[in-house]
C-alpha atoms as a PDB file:
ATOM      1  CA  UNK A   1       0.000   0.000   0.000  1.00  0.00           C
ATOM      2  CA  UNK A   2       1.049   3.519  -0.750  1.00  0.00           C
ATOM      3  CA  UNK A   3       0.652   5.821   2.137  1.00  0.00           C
ATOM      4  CA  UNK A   4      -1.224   9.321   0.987  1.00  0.00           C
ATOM      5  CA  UNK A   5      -0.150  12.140   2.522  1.00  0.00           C
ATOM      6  CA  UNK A   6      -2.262  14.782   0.700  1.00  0.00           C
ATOM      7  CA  UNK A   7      -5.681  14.641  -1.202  1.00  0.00           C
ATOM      8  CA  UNK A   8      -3.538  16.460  -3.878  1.00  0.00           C
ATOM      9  CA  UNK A   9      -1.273  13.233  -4.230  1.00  0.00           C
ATOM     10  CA  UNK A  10      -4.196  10.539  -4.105  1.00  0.00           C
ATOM     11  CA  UNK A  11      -5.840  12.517  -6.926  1.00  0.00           C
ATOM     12  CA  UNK A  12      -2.483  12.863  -9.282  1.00  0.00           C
ATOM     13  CA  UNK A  13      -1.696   9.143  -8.154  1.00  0.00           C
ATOM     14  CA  UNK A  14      -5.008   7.701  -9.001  1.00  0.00           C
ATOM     15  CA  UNK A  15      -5.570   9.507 -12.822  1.00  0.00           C
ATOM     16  CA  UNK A  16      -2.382   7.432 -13.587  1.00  0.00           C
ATOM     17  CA  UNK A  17      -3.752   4.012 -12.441  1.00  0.00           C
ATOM     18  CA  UNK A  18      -5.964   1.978 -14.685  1.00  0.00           C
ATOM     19  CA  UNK A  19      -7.229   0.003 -11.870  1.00  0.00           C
ATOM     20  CA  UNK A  20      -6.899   1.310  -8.154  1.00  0.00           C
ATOM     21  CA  UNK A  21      -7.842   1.040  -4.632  1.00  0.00           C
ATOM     22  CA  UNK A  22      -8.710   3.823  -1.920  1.00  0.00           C
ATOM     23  CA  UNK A  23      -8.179   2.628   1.683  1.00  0.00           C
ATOM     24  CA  UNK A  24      -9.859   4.973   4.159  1.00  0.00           C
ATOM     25  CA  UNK A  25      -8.842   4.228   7.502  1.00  0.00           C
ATOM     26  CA  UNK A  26      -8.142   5.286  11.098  1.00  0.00           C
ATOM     27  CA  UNK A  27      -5.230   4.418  13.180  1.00  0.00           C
ATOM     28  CA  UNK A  28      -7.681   4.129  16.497  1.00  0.00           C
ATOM     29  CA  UNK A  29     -10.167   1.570  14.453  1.00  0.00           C
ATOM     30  CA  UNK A  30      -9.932  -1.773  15.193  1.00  0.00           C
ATOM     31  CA  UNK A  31     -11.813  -2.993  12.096  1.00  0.00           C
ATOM     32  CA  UNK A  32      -9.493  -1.071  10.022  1.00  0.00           C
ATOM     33  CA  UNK A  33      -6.823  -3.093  11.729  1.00  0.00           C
ATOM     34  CA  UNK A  34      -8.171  -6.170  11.232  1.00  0.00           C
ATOM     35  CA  UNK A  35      -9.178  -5.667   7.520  1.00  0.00           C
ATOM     36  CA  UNK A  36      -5.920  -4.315   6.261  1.00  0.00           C
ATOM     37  CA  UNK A  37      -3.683  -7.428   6.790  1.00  0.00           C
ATOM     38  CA  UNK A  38      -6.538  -9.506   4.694  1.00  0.00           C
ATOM     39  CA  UNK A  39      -7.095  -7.035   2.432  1.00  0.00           C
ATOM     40  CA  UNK A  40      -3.267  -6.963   1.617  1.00  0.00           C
ATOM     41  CA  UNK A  41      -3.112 -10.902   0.954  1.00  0.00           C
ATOM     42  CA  UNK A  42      -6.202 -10.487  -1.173  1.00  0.00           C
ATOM     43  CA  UNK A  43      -4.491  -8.091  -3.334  1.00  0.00           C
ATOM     44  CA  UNK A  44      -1.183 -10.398  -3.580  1.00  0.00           C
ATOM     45  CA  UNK A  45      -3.149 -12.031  -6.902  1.00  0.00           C
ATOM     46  CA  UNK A  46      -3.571  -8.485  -7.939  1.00  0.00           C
ATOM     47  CA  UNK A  47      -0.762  -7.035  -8.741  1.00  0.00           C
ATOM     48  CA  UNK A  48      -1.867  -4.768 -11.400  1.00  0.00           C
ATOM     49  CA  UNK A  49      -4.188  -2.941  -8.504  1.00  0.00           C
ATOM     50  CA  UNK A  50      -2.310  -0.042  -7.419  1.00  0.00           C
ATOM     51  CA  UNK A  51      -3.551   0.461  -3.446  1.00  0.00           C
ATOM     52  CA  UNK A  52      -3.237   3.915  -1.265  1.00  0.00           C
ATOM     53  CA  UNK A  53      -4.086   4.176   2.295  1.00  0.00           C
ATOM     54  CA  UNK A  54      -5.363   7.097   3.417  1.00  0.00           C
ATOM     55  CA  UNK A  55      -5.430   7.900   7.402  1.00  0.00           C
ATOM     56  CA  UNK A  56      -9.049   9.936   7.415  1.00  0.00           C
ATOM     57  CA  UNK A  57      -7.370  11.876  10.858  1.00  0.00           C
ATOM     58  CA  UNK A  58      -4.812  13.214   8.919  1.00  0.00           C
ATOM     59  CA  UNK A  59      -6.685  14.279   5.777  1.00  0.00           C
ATOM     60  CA  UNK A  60     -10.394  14.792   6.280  1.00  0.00           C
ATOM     61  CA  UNK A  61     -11.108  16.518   3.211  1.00  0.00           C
ATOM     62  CA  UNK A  62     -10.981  12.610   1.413  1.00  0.00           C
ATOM     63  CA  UNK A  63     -14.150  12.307   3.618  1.00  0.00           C
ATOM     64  CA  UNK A  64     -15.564  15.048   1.373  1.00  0.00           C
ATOM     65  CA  UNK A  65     -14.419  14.191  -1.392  1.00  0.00           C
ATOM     66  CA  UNK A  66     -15.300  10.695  -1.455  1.00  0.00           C
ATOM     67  CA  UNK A  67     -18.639  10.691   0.720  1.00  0.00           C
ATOM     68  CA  UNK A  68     -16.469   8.349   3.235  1.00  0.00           C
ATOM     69  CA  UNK A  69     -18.647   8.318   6.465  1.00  0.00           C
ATOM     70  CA  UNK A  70     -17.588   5.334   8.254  1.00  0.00           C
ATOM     71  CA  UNK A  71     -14.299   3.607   8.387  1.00  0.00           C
ATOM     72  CA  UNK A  72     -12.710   1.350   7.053  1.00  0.00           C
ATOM     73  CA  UNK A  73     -13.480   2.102   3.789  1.00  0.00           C
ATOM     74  CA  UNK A  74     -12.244   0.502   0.313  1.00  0.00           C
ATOM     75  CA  UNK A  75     -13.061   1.780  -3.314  1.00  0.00           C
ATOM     76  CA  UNK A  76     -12.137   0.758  -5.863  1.00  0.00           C
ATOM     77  CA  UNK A  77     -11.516   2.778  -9.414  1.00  0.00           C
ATOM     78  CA  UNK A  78     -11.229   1.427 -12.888  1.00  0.00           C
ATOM     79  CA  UNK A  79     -10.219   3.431 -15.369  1.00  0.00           C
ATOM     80  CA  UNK A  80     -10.600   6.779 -13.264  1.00  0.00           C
ATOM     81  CA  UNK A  81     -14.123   5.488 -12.639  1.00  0.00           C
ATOM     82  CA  UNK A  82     -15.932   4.188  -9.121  1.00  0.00           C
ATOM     83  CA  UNK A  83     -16.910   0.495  -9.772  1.00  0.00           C
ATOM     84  CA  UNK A  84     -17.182  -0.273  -6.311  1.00  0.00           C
ATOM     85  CA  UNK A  85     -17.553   0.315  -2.451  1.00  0.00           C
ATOM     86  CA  UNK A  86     -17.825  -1.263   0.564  1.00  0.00           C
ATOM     87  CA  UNK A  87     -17.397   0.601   4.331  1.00  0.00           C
ATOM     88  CA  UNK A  88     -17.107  -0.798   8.202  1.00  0.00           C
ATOM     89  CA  UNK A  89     -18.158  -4.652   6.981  1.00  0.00           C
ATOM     90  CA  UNK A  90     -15.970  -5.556   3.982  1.00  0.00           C
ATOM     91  CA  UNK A  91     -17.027  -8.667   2.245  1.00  0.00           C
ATOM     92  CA  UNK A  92     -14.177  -9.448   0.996  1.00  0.00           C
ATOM     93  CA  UNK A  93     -15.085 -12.417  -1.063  1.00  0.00           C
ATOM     94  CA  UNK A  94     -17.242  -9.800  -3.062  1.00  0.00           C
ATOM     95  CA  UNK A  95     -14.144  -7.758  -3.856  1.00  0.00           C
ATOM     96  CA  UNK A  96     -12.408 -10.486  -5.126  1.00  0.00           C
ATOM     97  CA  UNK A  97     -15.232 -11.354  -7.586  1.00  0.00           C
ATOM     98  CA  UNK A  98     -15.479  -7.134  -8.528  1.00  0.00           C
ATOM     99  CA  UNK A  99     -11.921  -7.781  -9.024  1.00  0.00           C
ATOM    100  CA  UNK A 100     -11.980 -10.990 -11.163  1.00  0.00           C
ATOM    101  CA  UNK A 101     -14.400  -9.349 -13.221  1.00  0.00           C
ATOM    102  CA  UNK A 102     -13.335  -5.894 -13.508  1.00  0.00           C
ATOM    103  CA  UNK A 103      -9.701  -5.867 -13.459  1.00  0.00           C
ATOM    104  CA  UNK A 104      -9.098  -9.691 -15.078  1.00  0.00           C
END
C-alpha cells in the first residue's frame, strides 16, 4: 500500500492508475486493523491494482471528497471510474469477484 499524505497526491496518483484502490482508515479503528492485513493478501493475486491508504485523521477533506462516512473504507476505481464500495463490513469475497471481473 502507498501511504497518501495529501488529497492532492491521491488525486495525481489515481488519474495514472488503470485500476486502483482507496483505503480509508483510522489508526484508532480496530476494524481497520483487522481488515488491512486480509485485504493486503487479497491483493497479492492483484498485482496490477495499485492500493493507497489514506489515514481519514490526517486528511479529512478525502471524507468530502469521497462521501467516506464510516471507516474502514475501500473503493475501488477502474479506469478513473468508481466500480465499487464497501465501508465498516468488507465482504471481501465480493471484492475479489469485482476484481476478477473488472480488473481480469
Amino acid at each position: 500500500m502507498i501511504k497518501v499524505n495529501t488529497i492532492e497526491m491521491w488525486e495525481s496518483c489515481a488519474e495514472k492508475q488503470s485500476s486502483a484502490i482507496l483505503y480509508v482508515g483510522i489508526s484508532s479503528c480496530e476494524v481497520c486493523h483487522a481488515i488491512k492485513p486480509k485485504l493486503d493478501e487479497l491483493l497479492k493475486n492483484y498485482p496490477e491494482v495499485e492500493v493507497f491508504e489514506v489515514d481519514l485523521e490526517e486528511i479529512p477533506e478525502i471524507s468530502g471528497a469521497h462521501l467516506v462516512f464510516t471507516v474502514p473504507a475501500v473503493i475501488l476505481f477502474y479506469q478513473g471510474k468508481e466500480i465499487y464500495r464497501a465501508s465498516r463490513f468488507i465482504d471481501l469475497k465480493e471484492l475479489e469477484m469485482r476484481l476478477k471481473v473488472e480488473v481480469g
